[in-house]
C-alpha atoms as a PDB file:
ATOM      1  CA  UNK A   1       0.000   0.000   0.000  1.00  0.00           C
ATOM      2  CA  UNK A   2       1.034   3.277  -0.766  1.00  0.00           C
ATOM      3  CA  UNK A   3       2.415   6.301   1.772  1.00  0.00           C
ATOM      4  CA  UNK A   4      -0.060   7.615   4.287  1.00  0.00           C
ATOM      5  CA  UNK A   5      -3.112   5.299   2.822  1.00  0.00           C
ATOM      6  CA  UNK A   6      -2.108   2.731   5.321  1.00  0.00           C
ATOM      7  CA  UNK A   7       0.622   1.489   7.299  1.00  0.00           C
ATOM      8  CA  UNK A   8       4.150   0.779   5.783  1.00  0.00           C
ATOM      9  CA  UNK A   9       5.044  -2.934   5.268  1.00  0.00           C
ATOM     10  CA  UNK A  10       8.148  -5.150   6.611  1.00  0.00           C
ATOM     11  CA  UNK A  11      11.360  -4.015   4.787  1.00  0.00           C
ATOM     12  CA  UNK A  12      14.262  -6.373   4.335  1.00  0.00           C
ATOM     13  CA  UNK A  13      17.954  -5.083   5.162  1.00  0.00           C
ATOM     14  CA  UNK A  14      18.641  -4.546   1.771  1.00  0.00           C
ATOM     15  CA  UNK A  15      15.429  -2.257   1.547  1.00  0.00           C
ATOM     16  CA  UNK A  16      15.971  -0.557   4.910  1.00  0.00           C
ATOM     17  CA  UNK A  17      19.578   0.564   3.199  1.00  0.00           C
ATOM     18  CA  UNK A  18      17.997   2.253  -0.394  1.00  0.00           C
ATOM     19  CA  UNK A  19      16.753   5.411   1.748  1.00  0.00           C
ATOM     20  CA  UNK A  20      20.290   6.281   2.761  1.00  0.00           C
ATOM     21  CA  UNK A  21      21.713   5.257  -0.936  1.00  0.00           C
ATOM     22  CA  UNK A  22      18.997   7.608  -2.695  1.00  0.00           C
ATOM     23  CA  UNK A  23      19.960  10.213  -0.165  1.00  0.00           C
ATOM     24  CA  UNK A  24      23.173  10.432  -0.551  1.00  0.00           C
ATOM     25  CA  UNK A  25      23.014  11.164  -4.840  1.00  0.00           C
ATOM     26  CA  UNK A  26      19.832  13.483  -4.120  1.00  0.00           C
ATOM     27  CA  UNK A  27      20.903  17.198  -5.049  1.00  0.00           C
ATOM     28  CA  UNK A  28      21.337  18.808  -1.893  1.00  0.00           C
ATOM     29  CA  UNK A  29      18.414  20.957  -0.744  1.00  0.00           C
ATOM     30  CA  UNK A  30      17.542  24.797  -1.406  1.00  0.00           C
ATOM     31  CA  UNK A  31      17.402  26.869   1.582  1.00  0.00           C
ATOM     32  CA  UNK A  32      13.311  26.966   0.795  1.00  0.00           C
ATOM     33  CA  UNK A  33      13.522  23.160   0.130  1.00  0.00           C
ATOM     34  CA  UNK A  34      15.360  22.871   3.984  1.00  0.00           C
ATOM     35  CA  UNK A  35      12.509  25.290   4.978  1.00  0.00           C
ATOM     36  CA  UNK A  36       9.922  22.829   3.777  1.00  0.00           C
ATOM     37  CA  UNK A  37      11.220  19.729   5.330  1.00  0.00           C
ATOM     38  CA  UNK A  38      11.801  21.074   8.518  1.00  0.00           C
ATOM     39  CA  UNK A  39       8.285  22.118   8.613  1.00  0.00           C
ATOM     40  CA  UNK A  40       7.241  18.598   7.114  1.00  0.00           C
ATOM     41  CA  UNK A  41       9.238  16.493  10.227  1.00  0.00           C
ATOM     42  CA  UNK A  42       8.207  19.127  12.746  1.00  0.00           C
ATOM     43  CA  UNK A  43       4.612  18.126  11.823  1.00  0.00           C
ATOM     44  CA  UNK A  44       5.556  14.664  11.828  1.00  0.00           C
ATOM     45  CA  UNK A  45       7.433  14.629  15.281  1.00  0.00           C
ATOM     46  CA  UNK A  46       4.354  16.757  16.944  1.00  0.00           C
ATOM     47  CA  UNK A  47       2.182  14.341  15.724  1.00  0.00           C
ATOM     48  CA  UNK A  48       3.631  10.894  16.565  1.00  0.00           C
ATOM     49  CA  UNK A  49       4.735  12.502  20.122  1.00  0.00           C
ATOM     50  CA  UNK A  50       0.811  13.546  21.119  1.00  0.00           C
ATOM     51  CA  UNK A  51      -0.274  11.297  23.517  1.00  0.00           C
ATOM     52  CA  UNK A  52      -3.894  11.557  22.790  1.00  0.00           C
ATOM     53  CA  UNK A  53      -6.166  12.879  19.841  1.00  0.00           C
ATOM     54  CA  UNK A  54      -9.863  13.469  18.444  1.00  0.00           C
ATOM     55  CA  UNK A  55     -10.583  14.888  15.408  1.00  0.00           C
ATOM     56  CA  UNK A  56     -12.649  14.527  12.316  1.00  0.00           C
ATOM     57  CA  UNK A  57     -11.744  13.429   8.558  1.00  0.00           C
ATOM     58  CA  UNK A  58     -13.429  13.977   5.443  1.00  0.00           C
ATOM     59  CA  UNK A  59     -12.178  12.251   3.050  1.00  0.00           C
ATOM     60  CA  UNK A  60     -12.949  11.370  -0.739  1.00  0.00           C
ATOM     61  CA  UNK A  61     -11.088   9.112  -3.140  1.00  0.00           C
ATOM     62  CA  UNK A  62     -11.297   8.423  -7.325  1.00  0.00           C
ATOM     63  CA  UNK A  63     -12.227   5.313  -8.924  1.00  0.00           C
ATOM     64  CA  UNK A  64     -10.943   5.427 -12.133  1.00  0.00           C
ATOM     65  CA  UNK A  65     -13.318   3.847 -14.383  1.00  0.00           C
ATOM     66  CA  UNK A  66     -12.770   1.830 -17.661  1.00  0.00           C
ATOM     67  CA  UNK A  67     -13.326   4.859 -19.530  1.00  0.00           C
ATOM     68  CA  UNK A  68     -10.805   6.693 -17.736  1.00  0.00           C
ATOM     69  CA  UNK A  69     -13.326   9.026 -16.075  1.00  0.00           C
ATOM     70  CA  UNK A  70     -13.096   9.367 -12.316  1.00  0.00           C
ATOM     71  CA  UNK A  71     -15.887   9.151 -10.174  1.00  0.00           C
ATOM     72  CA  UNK A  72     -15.563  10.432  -6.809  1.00  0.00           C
ATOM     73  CA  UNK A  73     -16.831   8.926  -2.992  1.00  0.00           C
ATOM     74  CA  UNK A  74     -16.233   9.959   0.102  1.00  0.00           C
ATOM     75  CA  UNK A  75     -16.361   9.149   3.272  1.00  0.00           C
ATOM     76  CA  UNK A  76     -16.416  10.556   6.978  1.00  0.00           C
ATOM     77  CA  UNK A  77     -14.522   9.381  10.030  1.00  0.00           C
ATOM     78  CA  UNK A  78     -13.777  10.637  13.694  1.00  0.00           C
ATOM     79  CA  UNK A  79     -10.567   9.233  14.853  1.00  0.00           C
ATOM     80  CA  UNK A  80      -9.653   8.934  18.918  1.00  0.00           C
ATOM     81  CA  UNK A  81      -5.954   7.981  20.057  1.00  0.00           C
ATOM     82  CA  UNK A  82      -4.749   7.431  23.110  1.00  0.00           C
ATOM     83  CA  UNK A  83      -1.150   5.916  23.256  1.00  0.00           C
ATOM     84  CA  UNK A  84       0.160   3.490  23.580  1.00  0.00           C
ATOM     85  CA  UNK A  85      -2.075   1.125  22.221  1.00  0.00           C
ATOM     86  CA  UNK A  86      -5.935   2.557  22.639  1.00  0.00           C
ATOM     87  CA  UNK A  87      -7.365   3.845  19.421  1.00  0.00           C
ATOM     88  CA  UNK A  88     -11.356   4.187  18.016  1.00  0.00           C
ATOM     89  CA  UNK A  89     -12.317   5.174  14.166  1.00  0.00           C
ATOM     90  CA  UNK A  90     -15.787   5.554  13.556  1.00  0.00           C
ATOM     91  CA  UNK A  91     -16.562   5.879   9.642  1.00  0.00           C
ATOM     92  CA  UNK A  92     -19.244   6.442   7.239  1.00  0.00           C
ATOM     93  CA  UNK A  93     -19.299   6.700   3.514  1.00  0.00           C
ATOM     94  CA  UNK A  94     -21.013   8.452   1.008  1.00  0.00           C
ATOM     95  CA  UNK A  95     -23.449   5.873   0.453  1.00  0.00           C
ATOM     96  CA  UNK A  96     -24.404   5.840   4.134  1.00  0.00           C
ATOM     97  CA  UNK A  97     -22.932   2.437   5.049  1.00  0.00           C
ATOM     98  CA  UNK A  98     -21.613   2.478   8.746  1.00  0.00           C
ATOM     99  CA  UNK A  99     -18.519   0.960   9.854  1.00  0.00           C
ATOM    100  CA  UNK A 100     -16.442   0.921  13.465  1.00  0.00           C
ATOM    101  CA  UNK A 101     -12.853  -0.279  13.895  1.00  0.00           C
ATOM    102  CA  UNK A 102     -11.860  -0.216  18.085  1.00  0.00           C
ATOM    103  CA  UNK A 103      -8.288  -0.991  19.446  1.00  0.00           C
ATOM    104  CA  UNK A 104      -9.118  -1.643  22.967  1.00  0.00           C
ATOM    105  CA  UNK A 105      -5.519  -2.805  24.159  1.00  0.00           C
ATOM    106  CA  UNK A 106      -5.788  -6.325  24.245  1.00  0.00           C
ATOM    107  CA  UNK A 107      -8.436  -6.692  21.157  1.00  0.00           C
ATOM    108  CA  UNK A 108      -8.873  -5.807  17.259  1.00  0.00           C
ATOM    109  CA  UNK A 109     -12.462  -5.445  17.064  1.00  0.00           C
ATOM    110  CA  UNK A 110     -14.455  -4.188  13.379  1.00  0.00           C
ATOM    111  CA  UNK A 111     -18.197  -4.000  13.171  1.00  0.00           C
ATOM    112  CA  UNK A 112     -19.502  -3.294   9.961  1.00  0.00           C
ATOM    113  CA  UNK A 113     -23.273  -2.074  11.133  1.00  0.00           C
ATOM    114  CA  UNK A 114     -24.374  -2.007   7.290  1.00  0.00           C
ATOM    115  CA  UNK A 115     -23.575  -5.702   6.613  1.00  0.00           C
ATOM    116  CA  UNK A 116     -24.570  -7.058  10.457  1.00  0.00           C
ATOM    117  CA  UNK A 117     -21.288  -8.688  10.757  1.00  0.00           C
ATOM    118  CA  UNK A 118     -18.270  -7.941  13.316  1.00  0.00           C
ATOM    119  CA  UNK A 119     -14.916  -9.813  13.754  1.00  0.00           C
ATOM    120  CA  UNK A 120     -12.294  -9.621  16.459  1.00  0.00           C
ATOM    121  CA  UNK A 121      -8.641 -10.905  16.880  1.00  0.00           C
ATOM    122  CA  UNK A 122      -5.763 -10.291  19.274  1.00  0.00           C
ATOM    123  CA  UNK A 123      -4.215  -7.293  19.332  1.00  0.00           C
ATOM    124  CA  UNK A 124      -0.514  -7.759  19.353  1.00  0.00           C
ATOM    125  CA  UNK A 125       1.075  -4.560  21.040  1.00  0.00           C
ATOM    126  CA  UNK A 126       1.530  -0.782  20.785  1.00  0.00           C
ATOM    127  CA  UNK A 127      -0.705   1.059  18.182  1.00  0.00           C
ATOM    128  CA  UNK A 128       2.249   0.901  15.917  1.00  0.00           C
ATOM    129  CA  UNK A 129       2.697  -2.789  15.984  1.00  0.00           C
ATOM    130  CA  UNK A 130      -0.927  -3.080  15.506  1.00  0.00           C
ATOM    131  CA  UNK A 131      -2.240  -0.672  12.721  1.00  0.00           C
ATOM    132  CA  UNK A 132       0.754  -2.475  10.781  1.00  0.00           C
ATOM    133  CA  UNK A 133      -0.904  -5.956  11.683  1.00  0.00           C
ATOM    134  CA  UNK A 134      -4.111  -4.805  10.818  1.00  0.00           C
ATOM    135  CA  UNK A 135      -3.351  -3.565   7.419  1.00  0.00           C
ATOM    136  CA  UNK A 136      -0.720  -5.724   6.314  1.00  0.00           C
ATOM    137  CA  UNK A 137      -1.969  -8.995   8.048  1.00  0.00           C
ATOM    138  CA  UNK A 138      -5.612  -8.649   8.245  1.00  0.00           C
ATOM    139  CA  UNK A 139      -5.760  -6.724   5.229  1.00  0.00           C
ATOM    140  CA  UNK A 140      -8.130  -4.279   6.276  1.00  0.00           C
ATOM    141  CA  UNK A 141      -7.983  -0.600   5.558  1.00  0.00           C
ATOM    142  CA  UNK A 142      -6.798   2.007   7.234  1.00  0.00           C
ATOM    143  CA  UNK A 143      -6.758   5.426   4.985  1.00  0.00           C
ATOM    144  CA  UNK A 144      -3.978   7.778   6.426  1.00  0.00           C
ATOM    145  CA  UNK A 145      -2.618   5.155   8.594  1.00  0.00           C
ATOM    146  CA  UNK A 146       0.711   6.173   8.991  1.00  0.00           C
ATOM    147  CA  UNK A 147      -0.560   9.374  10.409  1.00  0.00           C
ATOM    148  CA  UNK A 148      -1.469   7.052  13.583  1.00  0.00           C
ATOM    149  CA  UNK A 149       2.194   6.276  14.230  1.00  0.00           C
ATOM    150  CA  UNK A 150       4.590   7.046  16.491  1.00  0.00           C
ATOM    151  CA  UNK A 151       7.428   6.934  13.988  1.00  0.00           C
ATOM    152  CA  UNK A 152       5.717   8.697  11.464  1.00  0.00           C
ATOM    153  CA  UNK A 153       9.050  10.929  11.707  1.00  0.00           C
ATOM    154  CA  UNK A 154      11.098   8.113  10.353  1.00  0.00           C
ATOM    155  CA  UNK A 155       8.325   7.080   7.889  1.00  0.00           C
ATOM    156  CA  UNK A 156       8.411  10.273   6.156  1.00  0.00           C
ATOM    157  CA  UNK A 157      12.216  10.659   6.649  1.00  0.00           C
ATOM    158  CA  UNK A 158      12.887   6.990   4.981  1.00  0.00           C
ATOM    159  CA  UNK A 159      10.162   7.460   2.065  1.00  0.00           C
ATOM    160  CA  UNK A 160      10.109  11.974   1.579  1.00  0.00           C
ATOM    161  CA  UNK A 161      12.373  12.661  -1.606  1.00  0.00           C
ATOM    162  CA  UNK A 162      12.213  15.321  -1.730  1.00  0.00           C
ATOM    163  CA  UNK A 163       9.979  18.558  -0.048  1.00  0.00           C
ATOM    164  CA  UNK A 164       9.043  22.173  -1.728  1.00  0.00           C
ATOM    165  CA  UNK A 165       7.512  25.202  -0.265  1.00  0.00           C
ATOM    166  CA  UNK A 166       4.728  26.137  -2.060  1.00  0.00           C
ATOM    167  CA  UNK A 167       3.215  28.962   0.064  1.00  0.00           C
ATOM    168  CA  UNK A 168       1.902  30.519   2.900  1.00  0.00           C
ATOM    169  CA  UNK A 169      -2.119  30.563   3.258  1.00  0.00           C
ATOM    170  CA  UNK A 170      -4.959  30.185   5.015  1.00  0.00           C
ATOM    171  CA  UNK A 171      -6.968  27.150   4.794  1.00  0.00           C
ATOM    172  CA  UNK A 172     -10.513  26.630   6.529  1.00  0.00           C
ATOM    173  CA  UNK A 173      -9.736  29.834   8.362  1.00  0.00           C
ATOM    174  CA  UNK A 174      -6.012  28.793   9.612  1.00  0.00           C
ATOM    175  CA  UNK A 175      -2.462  30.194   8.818  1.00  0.00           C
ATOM    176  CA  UNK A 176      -0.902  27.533   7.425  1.00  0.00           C
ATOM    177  CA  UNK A 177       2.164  26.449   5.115  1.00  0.00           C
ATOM    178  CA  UNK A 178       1.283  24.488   1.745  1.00  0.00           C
ATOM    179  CA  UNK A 179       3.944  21.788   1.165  1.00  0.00           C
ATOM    180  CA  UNK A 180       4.426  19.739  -1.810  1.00  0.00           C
ATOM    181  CA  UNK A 181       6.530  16.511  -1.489  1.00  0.00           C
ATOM    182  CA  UNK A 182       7.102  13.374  -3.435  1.00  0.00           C
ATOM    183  CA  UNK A 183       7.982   9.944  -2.862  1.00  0.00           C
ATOM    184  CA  UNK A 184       8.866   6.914  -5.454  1.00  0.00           C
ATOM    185  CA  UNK A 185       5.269   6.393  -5.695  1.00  0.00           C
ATOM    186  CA  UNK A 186       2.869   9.415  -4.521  1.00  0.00           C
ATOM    187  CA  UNK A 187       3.125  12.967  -4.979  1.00  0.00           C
ATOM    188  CA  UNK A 188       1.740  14.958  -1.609  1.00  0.00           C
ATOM    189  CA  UNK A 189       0.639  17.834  -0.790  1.00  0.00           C
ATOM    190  CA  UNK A 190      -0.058  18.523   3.122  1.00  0.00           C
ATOM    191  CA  UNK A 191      -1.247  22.037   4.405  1.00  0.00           C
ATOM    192  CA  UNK A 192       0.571  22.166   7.634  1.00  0.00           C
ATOM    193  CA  UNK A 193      -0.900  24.742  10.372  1.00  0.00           C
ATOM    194  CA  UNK A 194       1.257  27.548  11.258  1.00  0.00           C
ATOM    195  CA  UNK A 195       2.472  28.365  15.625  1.00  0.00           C
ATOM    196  CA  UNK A 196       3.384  25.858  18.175  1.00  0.00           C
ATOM    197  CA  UNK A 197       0.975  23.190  16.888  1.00  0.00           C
ATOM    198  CA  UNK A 198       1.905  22.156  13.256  1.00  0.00           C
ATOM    199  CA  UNK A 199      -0.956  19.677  12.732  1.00  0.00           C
ATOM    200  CA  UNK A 200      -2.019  18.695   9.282  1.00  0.00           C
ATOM    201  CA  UNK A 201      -4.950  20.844   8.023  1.00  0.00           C
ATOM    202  CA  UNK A 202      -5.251  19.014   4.940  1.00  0.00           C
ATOM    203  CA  UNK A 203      -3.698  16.296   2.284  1.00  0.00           C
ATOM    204  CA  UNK A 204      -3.664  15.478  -1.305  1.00  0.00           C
ATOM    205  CA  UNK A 205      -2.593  12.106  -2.431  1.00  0.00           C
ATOM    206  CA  UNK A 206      -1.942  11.816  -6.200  1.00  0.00           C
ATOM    207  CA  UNK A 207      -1.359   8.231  -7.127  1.00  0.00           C
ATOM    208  CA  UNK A 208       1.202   9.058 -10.127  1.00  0.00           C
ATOM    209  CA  UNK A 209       2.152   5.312 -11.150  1.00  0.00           C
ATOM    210  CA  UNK A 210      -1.598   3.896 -11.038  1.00  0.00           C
ATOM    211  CA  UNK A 211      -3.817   3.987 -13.979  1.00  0.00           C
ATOM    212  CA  UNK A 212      -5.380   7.557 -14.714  1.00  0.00           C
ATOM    213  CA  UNK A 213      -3.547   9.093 -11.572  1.00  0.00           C
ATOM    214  CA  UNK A 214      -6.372   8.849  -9.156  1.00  0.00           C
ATOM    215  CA  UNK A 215      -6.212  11.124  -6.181  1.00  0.00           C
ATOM    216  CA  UNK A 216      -7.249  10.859  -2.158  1.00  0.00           C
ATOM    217  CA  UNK A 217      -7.760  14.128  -0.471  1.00  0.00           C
ATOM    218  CA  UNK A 218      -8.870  14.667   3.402  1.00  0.00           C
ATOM    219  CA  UNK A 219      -9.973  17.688   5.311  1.00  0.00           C
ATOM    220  CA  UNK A 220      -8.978  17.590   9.259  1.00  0.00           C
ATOM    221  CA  UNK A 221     -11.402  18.793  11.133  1.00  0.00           C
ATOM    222  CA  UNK A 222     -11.459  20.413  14.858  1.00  0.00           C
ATOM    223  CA  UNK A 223      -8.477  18.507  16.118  1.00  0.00           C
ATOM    224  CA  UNK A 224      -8.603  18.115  19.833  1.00  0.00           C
ATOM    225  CA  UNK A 225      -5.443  17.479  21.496  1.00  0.00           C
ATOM    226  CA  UNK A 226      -7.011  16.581  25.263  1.00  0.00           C
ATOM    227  CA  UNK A 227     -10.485  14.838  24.644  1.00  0.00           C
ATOM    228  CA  UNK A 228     -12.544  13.369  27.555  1.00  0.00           C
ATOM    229  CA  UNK A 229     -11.759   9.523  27.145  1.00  0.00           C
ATOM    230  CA  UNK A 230     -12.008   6.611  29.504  1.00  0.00           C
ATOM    231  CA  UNK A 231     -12.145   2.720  29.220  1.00  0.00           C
ATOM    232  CA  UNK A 232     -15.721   2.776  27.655  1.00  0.00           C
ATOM    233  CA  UNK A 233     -14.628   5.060  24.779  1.00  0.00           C
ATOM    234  CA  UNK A 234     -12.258   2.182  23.687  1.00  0.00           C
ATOM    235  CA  UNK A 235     -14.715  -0.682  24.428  1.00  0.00           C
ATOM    236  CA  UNK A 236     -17.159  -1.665  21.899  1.00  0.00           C
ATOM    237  CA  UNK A 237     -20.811  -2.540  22.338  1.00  0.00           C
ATOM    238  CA  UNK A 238     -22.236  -5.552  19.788  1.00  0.00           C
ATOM    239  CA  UNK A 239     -26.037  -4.529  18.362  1.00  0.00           C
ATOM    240  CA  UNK A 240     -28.077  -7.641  18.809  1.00  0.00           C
ATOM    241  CA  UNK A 241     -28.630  -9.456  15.495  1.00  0.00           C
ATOM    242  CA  UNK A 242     -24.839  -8.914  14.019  1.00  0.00           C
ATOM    243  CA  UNK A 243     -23.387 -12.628  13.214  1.00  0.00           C
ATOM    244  CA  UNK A 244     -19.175 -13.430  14.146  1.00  0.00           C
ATOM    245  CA  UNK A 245     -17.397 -13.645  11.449  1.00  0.00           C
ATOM    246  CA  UNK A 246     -13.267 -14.065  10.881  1.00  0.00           C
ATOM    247  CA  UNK A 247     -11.024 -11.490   8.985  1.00  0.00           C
ATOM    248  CA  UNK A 248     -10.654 -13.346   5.573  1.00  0.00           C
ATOM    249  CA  UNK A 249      -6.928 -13.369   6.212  1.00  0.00           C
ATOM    250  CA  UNK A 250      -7.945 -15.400   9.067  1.00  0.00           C
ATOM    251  CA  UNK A 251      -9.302 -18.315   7.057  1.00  0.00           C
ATOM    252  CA  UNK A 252      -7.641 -21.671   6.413  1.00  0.00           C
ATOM    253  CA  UNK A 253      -6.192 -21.660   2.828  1.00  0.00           C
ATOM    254  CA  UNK A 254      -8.172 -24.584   0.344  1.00  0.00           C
ATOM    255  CA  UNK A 255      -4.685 -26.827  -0.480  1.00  0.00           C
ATOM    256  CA  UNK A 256      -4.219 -26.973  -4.387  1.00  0.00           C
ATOM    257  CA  UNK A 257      -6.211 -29.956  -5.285  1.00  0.00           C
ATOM    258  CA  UNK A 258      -3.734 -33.452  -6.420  1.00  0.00           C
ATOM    259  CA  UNK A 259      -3.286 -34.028  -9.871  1.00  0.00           C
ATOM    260  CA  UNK A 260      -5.050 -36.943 -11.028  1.00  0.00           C
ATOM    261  CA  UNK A 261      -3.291 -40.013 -13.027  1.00  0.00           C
ATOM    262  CA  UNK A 262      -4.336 -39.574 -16.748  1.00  0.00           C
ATOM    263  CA  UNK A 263      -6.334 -42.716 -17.721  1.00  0.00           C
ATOM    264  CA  UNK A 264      -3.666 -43.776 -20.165  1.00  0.00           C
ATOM    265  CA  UNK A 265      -0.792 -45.947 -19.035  1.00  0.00           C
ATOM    266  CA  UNK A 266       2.030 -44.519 -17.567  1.00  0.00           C
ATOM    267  CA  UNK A 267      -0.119 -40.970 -17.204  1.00  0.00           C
ATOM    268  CA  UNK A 268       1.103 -38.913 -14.828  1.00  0.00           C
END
């Protein structure tokens, strides 16, 4: 999965070394490029040091169609964090289907209230350990995941090539800094509030290496950096009438059926 739409997978050694080999033949950055990325990873470290979190994300995403024309849908979600391992996303789409997703410390838990099912499954550590599992392992999604993280700093660091300055504005009524940067795969842009709080305002995701370019946008909305959360904000309550059902990456893999002897002699 790509940066930011969900958490980052396992990288080999020989992987976790390319970051530092690109660096190193990278151009070395303009005094408004150094601007940019310090602005960037000042964002990043303020975010994956907060301790606790609401706010609310609009969100809508193309689906490039066989014609190449892009339709758009959308979705809501209100996001609560509390580190180190407590985390509840409540989402709805544009087609009104309800979903809930609740790290409760020891548990996984996703209800989708639309199709009357839930699952659960351990969860196996710290937020970071477990938005990873859940995307990569369970194969759920997660859009913006790697905003959850605590090393979102080294995220960005390893996968950022490079960062401009675009300019200084004011988005949804805040004095903020437009940034443009681009990895191997996605081009971003991230409106980055202005003062002693650098949170994200807003983000563009343009998909440059997937067929017609699709893009993912979000708007953040009334962050709140000390919301009133206790145990039963991170518990989750099952309507009656929803049926148990596993995580498909959960199920038991059909072995490849034998091959059978041809009816000839000597077949095999």
């Amino acid at each position: 999965m790509l940066l930011l739409t969900s958490a980052p997978h396992a990288y080999s050694a020989s992987e976790q070394k390319e970051p530092a080999v690109r660096a190193a033949r990278a151009e070395p950055d303009t005094a408004s490029q150094a601007q940019a990325r310090a602005i960037l990873m000042k964002m990043a470290e303020f975010l994956g040091g907060t301790p606790n979190f609401r706010v609310g994300v609009r969100s809508g995403y193309d689906a490039v169609q066989p014609s190449g024309q892009k339709i758009e849908f959308g979705e809501y979600r209100t996001v609560t964090l509390s580190r180190p391992d407590r985390l509840r996303i409540e989402s709805e789409r544009s087609d009104g289907a309800k979903t809930l997703v609740v790290l409760t410390g020891k548990e996984i838990a996703l209800v989708d209230f639309s199709s009357k099912v839930y699952a659960t499954a351990p969860q196996p550590g710290t937020l970071d350990e477990s938005i990873v599992y859940f995307v990569r392992d369970l194969g759920m999604r997660l859009p913006l995941a790697a905003l959850l993280l605590n090393r979102l700093p080294a995220e960005l660091q390893d996968r950022v090539r490079s960062v401009n300055y675009v300019e200084k504005t004011s988005i949804y009524g805040t004095a903020s800094h437009h940034l443009a940067a681009r990895t191997d795969t996605v081009d971003l842009q991230v409106w980055v509030a202005d003062g002693d709080k650098p949170l994200p305002q807003r983000i563009v995701l343009t998909y440059k290496k997937a067929a017609g370019q699709p893009q993912f946008w979000a708007q953040f909305i009334d962050w709140n950096l000390a919301p009133q959360i206790d145990n039963a904000t991170f518990s989750v309550q099952i309507p009656d009438g929803l049926q148990k059902v596993a995580f498909a990456a959960q199920l038991p893999r059909a072995a490849p059926a034998a091959a059978k002897p041809s009816a000839k002699k000597g077949g095999k």
